[in-house]
Protein backbone atom coordinates (compact mmCIF):
# COMPACT_ATOMS: atom_id res chain seq x y z
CA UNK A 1 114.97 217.25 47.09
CA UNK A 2 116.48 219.96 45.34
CA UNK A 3 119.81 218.91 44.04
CA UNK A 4 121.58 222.30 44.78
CA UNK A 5 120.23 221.09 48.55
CA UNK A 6 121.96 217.65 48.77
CA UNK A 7 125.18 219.61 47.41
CA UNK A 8 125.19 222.30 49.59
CA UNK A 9 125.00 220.03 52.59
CA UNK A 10 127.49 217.87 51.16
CA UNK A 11 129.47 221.06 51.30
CA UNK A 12 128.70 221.44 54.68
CA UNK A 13 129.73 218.05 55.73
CA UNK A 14 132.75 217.85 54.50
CA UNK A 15 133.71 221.40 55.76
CA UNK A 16 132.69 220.70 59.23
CA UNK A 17 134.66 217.47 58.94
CA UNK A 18 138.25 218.96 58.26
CA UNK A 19 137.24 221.75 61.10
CA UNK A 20 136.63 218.90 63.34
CA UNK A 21 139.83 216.93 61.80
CA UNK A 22 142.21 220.12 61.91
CA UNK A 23 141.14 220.97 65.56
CA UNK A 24 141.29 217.18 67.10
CA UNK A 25 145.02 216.87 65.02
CA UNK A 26 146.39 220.36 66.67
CA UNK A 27 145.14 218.98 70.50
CA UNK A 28 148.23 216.44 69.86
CA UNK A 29 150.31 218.62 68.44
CA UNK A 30 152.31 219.96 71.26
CA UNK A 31 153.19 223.83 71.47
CA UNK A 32 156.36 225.29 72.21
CA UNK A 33 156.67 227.32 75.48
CA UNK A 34 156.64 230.87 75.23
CA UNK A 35 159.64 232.82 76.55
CA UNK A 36 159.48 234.16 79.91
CA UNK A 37 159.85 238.13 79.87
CA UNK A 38 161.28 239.88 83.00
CA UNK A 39 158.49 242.05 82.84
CA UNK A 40 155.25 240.19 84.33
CA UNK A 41 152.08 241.88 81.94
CA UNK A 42 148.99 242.47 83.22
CA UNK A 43 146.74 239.41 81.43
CA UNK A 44 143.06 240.74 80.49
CA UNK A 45 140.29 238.95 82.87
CA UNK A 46 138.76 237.03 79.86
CA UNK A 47 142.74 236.04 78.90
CA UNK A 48 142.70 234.24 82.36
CA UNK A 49 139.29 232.27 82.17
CA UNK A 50 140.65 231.04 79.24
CA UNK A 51 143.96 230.03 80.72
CA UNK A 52 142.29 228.46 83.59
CA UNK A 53 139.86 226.79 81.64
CA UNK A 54 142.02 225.00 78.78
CA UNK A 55 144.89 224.56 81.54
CA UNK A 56 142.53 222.69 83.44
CA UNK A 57 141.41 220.49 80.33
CA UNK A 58 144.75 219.80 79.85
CA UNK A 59 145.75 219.16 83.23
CA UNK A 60 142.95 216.68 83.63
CA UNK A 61 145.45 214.15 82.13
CA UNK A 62 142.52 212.41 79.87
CA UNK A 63 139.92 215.19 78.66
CA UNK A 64 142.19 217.15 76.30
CA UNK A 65 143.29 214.18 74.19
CA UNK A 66 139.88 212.67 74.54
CA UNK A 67 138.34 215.71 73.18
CA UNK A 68 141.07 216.01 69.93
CA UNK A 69 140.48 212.35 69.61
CA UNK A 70 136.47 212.57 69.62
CA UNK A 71 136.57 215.61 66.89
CA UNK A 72 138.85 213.42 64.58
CA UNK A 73 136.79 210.90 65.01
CA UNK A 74 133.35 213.10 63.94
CA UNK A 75 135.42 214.44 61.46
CA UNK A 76 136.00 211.50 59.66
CA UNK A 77 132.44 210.46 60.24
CA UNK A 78 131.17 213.40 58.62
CA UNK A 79 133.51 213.63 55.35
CA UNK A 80 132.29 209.35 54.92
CA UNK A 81 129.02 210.59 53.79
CA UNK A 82 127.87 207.51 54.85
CA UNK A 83 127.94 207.63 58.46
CA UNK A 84 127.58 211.51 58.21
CA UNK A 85 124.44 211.52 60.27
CA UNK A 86 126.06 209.87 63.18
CA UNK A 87 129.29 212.26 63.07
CA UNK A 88 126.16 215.53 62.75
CA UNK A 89 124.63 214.02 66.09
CA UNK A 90 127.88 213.18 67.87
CA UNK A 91 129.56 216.68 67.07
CA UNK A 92 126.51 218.56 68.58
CA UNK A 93 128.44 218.67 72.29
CA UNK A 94 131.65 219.30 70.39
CA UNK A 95 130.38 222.08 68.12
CA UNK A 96 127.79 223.55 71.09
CA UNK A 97 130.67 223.78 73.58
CA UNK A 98 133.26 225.49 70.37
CA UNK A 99 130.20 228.09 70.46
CA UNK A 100 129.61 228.35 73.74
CA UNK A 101 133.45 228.67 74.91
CA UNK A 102 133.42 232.06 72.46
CA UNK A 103 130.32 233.02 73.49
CA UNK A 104 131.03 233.45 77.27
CA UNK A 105 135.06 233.57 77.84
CA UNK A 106 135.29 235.90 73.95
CA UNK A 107 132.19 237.77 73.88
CA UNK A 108 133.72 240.56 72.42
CA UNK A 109 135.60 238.80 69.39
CA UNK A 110 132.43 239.10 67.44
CA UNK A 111 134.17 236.79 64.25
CA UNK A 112 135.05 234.39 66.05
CA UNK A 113 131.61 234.08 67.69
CA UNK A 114 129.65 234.26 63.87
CA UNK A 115 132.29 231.67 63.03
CA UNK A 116 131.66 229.31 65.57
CA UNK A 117 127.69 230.08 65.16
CA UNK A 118 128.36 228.99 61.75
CA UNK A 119 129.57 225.42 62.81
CA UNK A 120 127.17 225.14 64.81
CA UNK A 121 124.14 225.91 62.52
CA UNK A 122 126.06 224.11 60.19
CA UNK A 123 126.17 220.92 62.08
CA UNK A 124 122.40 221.42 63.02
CA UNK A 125 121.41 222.03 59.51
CA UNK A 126 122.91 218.71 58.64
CA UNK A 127 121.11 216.76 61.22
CA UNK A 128 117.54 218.72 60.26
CA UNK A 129 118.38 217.77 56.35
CA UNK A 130 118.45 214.27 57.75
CA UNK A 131 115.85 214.53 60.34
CA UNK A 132 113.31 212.10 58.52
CA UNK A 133 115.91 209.62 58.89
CA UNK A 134 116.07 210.23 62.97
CA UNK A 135 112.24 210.62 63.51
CA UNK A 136 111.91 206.95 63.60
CA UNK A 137 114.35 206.97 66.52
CA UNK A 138 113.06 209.67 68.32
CA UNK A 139 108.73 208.87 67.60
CA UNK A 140 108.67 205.11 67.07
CA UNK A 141 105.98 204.41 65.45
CA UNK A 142 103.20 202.20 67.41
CA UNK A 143 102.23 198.86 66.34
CA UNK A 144 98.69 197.59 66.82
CA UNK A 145 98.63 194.39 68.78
């Protein structure tokens, strides 16, 4: 292949993997509480899906660390170049849910949704530039008997 290709996914790779490293690392990185004003505001209705929805993550008692430790774990995959392909096709639920999170709770943050588009065509673009690798797995081939 074209070597400006292979570098650009390289590129890819390892930028996905510190995403994937930074956001696992900040899930166990605990966050101050924010001061209680007098005044109660008025919280947008998209502000309080999203409350719900990470509160309950966290709440869980398991998913929220699971999560930050499955994204360190693809992000290190991805940056080995080695095992890249396995951290591409284990981040798809990670980077798909990323999207899909901004997608339907921030519809109308339109930068954050082309940025999370971006890791997610990004991820998928890794796994297609290593797809002839995978067909095997997916169409075995048949053996005559």
């Amino acid at each position: 292949m074209n070597k400006s290709v292979k570098i650009s996914v390289i590129i890819i790779r390892v930028a996905l993997g510190l995403l994937l490293i930074y956001g696992g690392v900040n899930k166990f990185i605990p966050k101050p509480p924010r001061p209680q004003t007098e005044e109660t505001k008025e919280l947008a209705p998209h502000v309080l899906k999203i409350k719900a929805f990470i509160g309950g993550l966290k709440q869980s008692g398991y998913f929220w660390p699971f999560l930050g430790a499955a994204e360190i774990v693809c992000g290190v995959l991805l940056i080995s170049q080695i095992l890249s392909l396995l951290g591409a096709v284990m981040s798809v639920p990670i980077t798909l849910n990323i999207f899909l999170f901004h997608a339907f709770l921030e519809p109308h943050d339109t930068v954050e949704l082309l940025m999370t588009g971006a890791y997610l065509t990004g991820n998928l673009l890794v796994i297609a530039y290593a797809f002839p690798k995978l067909k095997s797995v997916f169409f075995p081939i048949k053996q005559n008997k």
